[in-house]
C-alpha atoms as a PDB file:
ATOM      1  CA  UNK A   1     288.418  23.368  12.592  1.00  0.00           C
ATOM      2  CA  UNK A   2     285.702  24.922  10.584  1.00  0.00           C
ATOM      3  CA  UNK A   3     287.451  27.496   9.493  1.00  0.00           C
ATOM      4  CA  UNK A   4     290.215  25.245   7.895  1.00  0.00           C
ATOM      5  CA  UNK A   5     286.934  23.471   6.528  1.00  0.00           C
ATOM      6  CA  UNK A   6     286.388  27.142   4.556  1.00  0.00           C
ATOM      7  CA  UNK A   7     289.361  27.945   3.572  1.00  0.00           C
ATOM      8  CA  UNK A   8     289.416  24.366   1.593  1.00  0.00           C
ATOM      9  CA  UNK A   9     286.402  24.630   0.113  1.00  0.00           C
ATOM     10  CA  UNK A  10     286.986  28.673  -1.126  1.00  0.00           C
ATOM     11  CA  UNK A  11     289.993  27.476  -2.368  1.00  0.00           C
ATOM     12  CA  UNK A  12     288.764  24.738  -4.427  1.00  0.00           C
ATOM     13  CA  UNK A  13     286.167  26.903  -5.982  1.00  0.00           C
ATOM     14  CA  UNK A  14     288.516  29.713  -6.676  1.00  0.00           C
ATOM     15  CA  UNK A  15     290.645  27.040  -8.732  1.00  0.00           C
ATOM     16  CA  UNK A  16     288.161  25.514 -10.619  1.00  0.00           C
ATOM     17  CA  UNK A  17     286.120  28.777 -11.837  1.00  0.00           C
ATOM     18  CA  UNK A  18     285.192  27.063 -15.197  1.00  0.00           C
ATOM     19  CA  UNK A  19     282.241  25.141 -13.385  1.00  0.00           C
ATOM     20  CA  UNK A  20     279.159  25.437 -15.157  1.00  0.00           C
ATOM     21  CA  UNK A  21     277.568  26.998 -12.330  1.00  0.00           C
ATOM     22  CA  UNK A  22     273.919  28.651 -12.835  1.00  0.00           C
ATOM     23  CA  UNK A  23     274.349  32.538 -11.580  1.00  0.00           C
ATOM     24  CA  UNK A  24     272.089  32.362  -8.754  1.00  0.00           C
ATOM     25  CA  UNK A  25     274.267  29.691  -7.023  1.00  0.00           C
ATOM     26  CA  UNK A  26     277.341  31.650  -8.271  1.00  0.00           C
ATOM     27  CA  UNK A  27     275.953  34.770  -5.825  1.00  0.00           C
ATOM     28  CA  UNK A  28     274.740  32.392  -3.425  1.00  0.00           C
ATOM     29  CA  UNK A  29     278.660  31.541  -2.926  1.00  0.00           C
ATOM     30  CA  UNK A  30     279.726  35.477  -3.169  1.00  0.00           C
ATOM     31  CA  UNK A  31     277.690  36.457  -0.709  1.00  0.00           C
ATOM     32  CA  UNK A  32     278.362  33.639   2.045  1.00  0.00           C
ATOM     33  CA  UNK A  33     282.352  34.289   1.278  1.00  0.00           C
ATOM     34  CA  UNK A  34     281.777  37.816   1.200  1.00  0.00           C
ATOM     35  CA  UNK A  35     279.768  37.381   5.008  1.00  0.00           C
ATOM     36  CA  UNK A  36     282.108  34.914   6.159  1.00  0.00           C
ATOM     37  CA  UNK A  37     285.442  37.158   5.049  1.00  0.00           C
ATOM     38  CA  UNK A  38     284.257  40.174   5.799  1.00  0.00           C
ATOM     39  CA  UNK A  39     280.955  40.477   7.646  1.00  0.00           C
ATOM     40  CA  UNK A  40     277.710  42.249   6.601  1.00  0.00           C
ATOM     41  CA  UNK A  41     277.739  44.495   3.740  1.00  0.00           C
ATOM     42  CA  UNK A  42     278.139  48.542   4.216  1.00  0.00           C
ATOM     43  CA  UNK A  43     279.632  49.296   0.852  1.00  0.00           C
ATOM     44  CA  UNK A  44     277.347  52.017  -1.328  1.00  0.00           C
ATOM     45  CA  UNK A  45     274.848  50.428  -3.981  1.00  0.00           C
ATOM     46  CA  UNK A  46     276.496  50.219  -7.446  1.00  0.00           C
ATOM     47  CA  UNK A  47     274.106  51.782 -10.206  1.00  0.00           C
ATOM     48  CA  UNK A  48     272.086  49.621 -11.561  1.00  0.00           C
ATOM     49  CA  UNK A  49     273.916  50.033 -15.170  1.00  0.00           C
ATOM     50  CA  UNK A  50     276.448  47.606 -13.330  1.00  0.00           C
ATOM     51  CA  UNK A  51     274.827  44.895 -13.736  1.00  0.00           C
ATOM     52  CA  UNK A  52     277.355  42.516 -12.068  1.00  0.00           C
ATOM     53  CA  UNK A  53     278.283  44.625  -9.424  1.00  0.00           C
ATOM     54  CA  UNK A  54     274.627  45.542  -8.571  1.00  0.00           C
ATOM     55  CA  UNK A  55     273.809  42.014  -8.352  1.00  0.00           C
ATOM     56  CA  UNK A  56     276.993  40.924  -6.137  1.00  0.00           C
ATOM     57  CA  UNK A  57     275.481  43.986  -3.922  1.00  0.00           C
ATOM     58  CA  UNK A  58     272.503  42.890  -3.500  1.00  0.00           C
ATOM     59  CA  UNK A  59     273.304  39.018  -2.778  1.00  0.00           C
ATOM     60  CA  UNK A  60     275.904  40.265  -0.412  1.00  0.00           C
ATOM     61  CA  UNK A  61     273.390  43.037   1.575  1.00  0.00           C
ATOM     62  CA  UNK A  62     269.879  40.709   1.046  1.00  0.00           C
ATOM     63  CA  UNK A  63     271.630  37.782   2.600  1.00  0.00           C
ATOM     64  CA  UNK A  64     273.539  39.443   5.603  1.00  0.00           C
ATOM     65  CA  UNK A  65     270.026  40.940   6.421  1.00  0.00           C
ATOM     66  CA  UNK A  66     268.470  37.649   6.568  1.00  0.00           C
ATOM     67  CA  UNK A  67     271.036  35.478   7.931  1.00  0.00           C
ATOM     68  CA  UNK A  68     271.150  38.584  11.052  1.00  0.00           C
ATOM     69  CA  UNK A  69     267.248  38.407  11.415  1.00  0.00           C
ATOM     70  CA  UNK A  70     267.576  34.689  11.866  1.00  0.00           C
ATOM     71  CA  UNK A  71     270.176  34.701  14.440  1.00  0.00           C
ATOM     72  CA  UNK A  72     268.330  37.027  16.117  1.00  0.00           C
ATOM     73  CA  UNK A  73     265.450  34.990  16.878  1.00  0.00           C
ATOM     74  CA  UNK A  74     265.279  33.392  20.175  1.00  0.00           C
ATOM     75  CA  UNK A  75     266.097  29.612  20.223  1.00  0.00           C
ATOM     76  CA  UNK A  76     264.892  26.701  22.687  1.00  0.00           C
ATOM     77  CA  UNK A  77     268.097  26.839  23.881  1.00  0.00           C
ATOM     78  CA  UNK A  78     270.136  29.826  24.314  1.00  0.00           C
ATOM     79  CA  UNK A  79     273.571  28.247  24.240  1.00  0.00           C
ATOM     80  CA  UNK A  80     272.621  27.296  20.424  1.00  0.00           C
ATOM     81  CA  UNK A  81     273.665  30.828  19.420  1.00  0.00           C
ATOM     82  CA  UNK A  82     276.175  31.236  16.755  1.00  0.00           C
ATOM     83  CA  UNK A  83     278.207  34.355  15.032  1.00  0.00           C
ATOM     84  CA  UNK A  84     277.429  35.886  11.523  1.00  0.00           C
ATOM     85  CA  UNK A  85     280.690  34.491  10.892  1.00  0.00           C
ATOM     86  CA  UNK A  86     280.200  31.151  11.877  1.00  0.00           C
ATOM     87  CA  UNK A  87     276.858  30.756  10.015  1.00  0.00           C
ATOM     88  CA  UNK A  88     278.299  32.016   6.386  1.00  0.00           C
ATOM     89  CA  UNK A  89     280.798  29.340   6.575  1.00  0.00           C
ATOM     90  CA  UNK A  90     278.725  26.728   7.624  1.00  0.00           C
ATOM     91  CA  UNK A  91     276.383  27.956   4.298  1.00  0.00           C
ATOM     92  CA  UNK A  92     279.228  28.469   2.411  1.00  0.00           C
ATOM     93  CA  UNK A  93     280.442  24.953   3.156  1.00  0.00           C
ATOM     94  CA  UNK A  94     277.125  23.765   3.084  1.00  0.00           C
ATOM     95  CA  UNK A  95     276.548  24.793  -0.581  1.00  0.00           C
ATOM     96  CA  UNK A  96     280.015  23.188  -1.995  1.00  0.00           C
ATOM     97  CA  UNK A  97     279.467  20.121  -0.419  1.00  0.00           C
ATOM     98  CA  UNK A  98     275.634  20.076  -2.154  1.00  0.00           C
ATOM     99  CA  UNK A  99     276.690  20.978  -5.304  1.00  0.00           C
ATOM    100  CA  UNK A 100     278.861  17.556  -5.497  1.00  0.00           C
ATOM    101  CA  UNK A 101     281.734  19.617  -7.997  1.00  0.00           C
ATOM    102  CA  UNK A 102     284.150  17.364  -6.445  1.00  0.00           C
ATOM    103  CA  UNK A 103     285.614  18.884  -2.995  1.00  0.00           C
ATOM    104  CA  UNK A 104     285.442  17.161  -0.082  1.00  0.00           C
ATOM    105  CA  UNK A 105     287.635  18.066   3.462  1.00  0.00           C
ATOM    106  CA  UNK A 106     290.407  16.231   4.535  1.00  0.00           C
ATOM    107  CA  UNK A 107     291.714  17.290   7.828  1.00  0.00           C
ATOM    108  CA  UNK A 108     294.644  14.849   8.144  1.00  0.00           C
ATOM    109  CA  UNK A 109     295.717  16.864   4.473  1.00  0.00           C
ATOM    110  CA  UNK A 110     295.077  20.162   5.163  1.00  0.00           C
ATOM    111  CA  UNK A 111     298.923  20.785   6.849  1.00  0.00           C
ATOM    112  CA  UNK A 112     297.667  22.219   9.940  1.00  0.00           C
ATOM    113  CA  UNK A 113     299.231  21.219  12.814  1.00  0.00           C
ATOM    114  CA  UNK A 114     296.197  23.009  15.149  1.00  0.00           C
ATOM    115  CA  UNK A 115     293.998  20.783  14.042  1.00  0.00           C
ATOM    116  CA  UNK A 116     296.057  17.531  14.750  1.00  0.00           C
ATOM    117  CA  UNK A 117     296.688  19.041  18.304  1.00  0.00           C
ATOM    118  CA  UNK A 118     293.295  19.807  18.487  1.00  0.00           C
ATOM    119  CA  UNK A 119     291.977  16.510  17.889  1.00  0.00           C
ATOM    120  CA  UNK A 120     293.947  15.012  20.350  1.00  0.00           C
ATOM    121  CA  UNK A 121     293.241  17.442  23.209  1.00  0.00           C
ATOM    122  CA  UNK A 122     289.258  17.603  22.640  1.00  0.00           C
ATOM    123  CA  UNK A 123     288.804  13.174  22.976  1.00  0.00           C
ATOM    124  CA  UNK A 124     285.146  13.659  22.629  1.00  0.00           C
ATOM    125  CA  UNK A 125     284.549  16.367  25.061  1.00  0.00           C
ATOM    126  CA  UNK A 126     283.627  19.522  23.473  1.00  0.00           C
ATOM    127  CA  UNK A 127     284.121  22.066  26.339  1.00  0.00           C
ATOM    128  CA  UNK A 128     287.505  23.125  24.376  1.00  0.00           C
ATOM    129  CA  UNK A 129     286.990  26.859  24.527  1.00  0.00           C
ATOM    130  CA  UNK A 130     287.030  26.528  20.350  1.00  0.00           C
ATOM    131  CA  UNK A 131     284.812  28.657  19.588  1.00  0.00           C
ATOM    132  CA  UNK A 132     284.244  27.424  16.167  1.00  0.00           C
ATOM    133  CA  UNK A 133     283.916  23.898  17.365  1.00  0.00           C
ATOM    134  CA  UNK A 134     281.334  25.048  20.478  1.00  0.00           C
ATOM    135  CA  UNK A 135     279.646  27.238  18.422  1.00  0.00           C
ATOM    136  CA  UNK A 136     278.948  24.418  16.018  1.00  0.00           C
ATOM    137  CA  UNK A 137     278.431  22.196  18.616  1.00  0.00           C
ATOM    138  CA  UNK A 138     275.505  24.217  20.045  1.00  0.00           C
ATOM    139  CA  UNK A 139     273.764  25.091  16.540  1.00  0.00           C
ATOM    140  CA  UNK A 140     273.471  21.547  15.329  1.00  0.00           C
ATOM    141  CA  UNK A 141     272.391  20.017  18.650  1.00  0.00           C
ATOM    142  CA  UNK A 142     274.999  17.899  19.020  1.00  0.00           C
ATOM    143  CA  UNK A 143     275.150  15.560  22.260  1.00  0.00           C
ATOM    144  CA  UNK A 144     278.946  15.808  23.227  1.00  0.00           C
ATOM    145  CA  UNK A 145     278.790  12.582  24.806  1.00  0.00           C
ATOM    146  CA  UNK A 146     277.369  10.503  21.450  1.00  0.00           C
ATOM    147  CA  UNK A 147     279.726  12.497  18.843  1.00  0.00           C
ATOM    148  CA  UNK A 148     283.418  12.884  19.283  1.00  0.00           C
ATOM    149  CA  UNK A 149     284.933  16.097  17.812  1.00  0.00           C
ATOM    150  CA  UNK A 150     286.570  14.149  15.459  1.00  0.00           C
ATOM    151  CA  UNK A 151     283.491  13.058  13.938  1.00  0.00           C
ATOM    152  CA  UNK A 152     281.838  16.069  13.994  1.00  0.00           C
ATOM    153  CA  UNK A 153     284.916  17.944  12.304  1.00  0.00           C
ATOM    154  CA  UNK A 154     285.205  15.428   9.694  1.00  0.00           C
ATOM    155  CA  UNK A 155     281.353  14.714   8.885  1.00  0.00           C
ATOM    156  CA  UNK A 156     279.747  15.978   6.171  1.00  0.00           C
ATOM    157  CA  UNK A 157     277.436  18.642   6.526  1.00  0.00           C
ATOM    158  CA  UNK A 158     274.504  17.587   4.105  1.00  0.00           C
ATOM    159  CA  UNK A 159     273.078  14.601   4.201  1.00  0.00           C
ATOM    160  CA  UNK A 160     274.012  11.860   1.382  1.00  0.00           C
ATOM    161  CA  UNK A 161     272.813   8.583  -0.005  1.00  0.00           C
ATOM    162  CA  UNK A 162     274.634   6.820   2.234  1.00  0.00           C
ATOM    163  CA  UNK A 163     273.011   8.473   5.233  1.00  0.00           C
ATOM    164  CA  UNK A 164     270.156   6.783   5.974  1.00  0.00           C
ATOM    165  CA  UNK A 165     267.348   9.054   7.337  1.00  0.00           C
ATOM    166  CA  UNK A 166     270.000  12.244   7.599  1.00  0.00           C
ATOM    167  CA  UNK A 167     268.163  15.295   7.404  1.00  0.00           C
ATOM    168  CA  UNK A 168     270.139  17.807   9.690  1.00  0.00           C
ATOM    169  CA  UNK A 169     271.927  20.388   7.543  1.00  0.00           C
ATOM    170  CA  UNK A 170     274.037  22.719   9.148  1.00  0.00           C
ATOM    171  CA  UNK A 171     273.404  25.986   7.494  1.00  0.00           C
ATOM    172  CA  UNK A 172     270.014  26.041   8.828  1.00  0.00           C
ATOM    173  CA  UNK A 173     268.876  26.290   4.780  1.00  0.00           C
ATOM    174  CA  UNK A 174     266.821  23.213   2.699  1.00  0.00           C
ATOM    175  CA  UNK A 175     268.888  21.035   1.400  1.00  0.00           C
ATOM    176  CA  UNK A 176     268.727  20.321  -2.544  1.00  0.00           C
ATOM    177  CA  UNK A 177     267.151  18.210  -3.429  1.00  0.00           C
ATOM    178  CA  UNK A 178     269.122  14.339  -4.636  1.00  0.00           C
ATOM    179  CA  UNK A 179     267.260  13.732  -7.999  1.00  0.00           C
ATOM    180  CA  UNK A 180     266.768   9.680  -8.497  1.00  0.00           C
ATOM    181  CA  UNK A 181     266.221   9.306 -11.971  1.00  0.00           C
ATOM    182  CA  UNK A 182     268.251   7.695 -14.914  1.00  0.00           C
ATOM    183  CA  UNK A 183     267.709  10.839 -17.286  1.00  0.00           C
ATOM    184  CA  UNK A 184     270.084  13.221 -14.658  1.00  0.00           C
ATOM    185  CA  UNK A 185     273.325  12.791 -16.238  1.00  0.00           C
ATOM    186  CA  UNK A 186     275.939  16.008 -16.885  1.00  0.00           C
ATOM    187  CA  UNK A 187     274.844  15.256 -20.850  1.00  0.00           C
ATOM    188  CA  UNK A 188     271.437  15.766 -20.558  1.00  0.00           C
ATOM    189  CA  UNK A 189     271.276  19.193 -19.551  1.00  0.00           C
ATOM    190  CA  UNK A 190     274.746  19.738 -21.587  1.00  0.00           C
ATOM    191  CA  UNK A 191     272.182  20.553 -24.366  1.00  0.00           C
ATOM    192  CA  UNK A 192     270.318  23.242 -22.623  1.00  0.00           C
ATOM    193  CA  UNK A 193     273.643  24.879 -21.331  1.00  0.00           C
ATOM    194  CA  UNK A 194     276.109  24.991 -24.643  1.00  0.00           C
ATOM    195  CA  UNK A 195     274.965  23.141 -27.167  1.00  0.00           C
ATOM    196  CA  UNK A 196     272.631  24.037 -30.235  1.00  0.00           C
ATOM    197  CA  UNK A 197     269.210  24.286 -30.117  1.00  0.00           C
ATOM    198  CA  UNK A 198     268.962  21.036 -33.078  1.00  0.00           C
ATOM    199  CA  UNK A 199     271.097  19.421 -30.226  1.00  0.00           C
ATOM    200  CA  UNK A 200     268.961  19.698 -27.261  1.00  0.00           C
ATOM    201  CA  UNK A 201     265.400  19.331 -29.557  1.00  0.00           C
ATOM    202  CA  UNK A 202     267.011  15.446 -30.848  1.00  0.00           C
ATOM    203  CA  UNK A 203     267.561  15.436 -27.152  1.00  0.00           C
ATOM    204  CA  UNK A 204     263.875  15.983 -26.610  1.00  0.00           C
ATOM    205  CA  UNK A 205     262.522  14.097 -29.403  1.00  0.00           C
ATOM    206  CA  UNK A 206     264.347  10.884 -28.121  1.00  0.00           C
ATOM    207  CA  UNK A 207     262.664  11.427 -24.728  1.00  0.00           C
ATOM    208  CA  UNK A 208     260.530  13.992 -23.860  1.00  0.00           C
ATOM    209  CA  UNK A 209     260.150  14.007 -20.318  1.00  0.00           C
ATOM    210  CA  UNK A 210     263.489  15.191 -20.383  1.00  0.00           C
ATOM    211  CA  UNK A 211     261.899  18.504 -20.472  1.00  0.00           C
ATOM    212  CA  UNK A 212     260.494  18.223 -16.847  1.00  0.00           C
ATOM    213  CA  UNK A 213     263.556  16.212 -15.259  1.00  0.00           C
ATOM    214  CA  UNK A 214     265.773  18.401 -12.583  1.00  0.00           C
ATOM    215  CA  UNK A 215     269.395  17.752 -11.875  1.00  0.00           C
ATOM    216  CA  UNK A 216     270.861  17.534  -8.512  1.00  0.00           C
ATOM    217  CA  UNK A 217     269.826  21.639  -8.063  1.00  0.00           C
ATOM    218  CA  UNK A 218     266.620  21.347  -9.042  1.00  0.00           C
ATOM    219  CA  UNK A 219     266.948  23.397 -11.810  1.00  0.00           C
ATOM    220  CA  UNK A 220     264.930  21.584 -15.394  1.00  0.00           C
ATOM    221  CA  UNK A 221     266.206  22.448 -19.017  1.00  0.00           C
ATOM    222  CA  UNK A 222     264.406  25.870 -19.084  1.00  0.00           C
ATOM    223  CA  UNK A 223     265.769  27.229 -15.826  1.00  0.00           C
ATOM    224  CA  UNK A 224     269.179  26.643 -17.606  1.00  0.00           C
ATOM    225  CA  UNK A 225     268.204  28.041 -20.804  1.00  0.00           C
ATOM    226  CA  UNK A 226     266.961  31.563 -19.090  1.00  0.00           C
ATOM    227  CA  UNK A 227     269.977  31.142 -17.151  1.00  0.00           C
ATOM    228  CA  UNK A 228     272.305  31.478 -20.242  1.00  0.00           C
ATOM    229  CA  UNK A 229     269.910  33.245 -21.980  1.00  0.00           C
ATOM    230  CA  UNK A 230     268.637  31.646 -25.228  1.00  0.00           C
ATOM    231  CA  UNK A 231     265.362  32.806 -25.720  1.00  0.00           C
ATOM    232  CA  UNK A 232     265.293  30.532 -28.560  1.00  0.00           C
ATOM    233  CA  UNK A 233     265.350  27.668 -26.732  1.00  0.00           C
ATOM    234  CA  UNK A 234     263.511  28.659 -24.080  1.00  0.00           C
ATOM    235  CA  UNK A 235     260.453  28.972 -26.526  1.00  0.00           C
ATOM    236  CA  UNK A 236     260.888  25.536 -28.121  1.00  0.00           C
ATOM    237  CA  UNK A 237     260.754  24.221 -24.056  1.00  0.00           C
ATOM    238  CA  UNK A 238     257.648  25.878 -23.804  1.00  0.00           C
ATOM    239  CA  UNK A 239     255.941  25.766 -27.059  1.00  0.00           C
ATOM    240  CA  UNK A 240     256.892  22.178 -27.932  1.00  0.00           C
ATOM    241  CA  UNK A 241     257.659  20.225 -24.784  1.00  0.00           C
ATOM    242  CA  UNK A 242     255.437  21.765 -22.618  1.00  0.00           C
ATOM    243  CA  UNK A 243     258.633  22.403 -20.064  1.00  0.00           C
ATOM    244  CA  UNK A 244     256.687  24.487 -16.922  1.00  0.00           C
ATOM    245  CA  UNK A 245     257.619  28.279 -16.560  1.00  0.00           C
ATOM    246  CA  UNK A 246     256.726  27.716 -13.204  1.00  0.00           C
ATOM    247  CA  UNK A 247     258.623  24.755 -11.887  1.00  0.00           C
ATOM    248  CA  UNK A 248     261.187  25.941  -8.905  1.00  0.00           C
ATOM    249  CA  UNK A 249     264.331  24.975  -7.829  1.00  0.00           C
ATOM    250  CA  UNK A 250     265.570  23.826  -4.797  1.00  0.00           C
ATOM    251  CA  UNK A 251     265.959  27.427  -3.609  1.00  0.00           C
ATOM    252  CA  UNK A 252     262.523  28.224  -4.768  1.00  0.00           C
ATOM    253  CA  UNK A 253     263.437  30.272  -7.856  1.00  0.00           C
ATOM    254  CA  UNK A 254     261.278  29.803 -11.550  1.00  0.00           C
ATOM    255  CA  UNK A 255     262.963  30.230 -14.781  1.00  0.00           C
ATOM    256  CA  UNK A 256     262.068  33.794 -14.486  1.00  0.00           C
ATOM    257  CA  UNK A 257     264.037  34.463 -11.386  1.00  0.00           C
ATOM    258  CA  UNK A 258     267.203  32.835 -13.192  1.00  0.00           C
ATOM    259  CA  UNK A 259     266.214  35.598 -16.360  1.00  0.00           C
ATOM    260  CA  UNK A 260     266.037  38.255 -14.375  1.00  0.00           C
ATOM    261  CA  UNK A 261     268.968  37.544 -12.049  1.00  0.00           C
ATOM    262  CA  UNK A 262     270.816  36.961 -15.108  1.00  0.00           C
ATOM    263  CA  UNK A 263     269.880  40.333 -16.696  1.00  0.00           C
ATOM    264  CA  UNK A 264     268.096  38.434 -20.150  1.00  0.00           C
ATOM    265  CA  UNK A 265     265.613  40.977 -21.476  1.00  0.00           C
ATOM    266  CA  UNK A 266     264.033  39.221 -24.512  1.00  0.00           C
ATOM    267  CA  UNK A 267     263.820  35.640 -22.285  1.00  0.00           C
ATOM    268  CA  UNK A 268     262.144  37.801 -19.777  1.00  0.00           C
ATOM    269  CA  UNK A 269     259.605  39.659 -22.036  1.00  0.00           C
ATOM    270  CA  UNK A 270     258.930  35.688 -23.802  1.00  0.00           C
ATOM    271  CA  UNK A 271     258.726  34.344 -20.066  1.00  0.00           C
ATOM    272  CA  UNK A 272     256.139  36.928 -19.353  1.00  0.00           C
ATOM    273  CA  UNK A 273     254.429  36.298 -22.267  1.00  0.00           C
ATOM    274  CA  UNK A 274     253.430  32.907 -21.543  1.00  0.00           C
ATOM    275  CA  UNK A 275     249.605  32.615 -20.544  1.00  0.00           C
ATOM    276  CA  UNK A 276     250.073  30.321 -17.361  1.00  0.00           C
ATOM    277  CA  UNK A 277     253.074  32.265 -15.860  1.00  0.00           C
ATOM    278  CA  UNK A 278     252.721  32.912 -12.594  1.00  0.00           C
ATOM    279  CA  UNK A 279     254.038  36.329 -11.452  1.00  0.00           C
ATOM    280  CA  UNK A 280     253.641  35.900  -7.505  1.00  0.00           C
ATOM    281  CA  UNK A 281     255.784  33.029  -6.944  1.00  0.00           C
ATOM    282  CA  UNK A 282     258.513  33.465  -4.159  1.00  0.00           C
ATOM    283  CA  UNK A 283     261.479  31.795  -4.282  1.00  0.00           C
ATOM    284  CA  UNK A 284     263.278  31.113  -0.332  1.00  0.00           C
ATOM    285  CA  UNK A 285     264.521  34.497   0.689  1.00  0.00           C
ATOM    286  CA  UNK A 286     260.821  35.853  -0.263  1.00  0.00           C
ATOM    287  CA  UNK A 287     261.558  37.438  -3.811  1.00  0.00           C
ATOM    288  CA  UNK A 288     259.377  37.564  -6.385  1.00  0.00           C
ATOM    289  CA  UNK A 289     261.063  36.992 -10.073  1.00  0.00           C
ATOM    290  CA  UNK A 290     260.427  40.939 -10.376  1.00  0.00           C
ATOM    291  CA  UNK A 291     262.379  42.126  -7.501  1.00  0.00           C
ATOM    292  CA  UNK A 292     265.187  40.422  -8.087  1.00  0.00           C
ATOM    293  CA  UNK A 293     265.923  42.975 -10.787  1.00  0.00           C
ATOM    294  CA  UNK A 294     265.604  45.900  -8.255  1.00  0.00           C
END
């Protein structure tokens, strides 16, 4: 069931917390578990001297908001209606899967026995009274006489290589974008994460479109450099390489969202700085870089 689906995939993340995870995706995931375990937010606002907490907050509130106001909205069909619940997990899910850190569902391994019974009482027909399974049935679209409940318990919810023409996601959120390009590998943005600034310019020097490639988030060198905050590399992008302060991600967000999320004064002051920065950009939940400090 889908929520078996989300309890594997919050426990693989909560086991392997030393991903090198950019801190926008990191409150991406907070949030959805944070919806999916415990509904919408209605805890106070931290002060904005907690910097963590503030941010967890406002990921947590922002997002419950938005996914609400979506499910609000009437739909072609009014069986496709699904809980606040429901749609977390499906994001939550969603965003594991996209990330490719290495989970992936296996229902026959997941030791429950609900699930095996399941299976064998649904045989394709999806009027179960599941409500997880019928809710996800009605979201996606899904004829119950093409797709068995098998399949559609077991399928991946974001489209891969190997899908040809897949473009459904479940979460109801743009996918991120699959990068085709030989320069994506881990140990080209290694540089830009952890190692030295000498590092990443040899890096450069030896190719220096390297500067504009995105990985498999569609983040470049310098959203990972405001990310971590190294102002120092962050100018030698700019100044040097001619990296773009305004190139987005596949959530929308510049280098100066991930400085501001990220709480890097000096990387935002240098961001701003730059003469072709562009100050209006939103990124998918409608923020400018600006008001993601508030």
């Amino acid at each position: 069931m889908l929520q078996d689906r989300f309890q594997s995939a919050s426990a693989f993340m909560a086991s392997n917390k030393k991903l090198s995870l950019p801190t926008a995706t990191k409150l991406a995931l907070y949030a959805d578990y944070k919806l999916a375990t415990e509904g919408l937010c209605t805890q106070s606002k931290p002060s904005l001297i907690e910097f963590e907490k503030s941010a967890k907050w406002k990921a947590w509130k922002e997002t419950g908001d938005r996914y609400s106001q979506e499910l609000s909205q009437p739909t072609a069909n009014d069986d496709a209606q699904i809980s606040l619940t429901t749609k977390a997990m499906i994001a939550y899910i969603q965003r594991v899967e996209e990330g490719n850190w290495g989970w992936s569902f296996n229902p026959s391994a997941s030791g429950s026995a609900a699930i095996e019974n399941h299976l064998m009482n649904t045989a394709g027909n999806f009027s179960t009274g599941d409500q997880d399974l019928d809710e996800l049935e009605a979201y996606l679209g899904v004829d119950p006489d093409e797709v068995s409940a098998e399949e559609l318990l077991t399928r991946p919810y974001v489209p891969t290589k190997d899908i040809e023409g897949a473009s459904m996601t479940a979460a109801g959120i743009s996918t991120m974008a699959y990068i085709a390009d030989e320069f994506t590998g881990d140990d080209v943005f290694e540089t830009s994460k952890n190692e030295s600034t000498e590092a990443m310019r040899s890096a450069l020097n030896a190719n220096p479109e390297l500067a504009s490639v995105k990985d498999d988030m569609g983040m470049t060198m310098l959203h990972w450099v405001c990310d971590r905050g190294n102002v120092e590399k962050a100018t030698l992008l700019v100044t040097e390489y001619h990296a773009d302060v305004n190139a987005q991600d596949a959530d929308g967000s510049t280098p100066l969202h991930y400085a501001y999320l990220s709480g890097w004064p000096q990387v935002v002051a240098y961001l701003r700085s730059v003469p072709s920065i562009d100050l209006t950009i939103k990124d998918s939940s409608g923020m400018t870089a600006e008001e993601c400090q508030e």
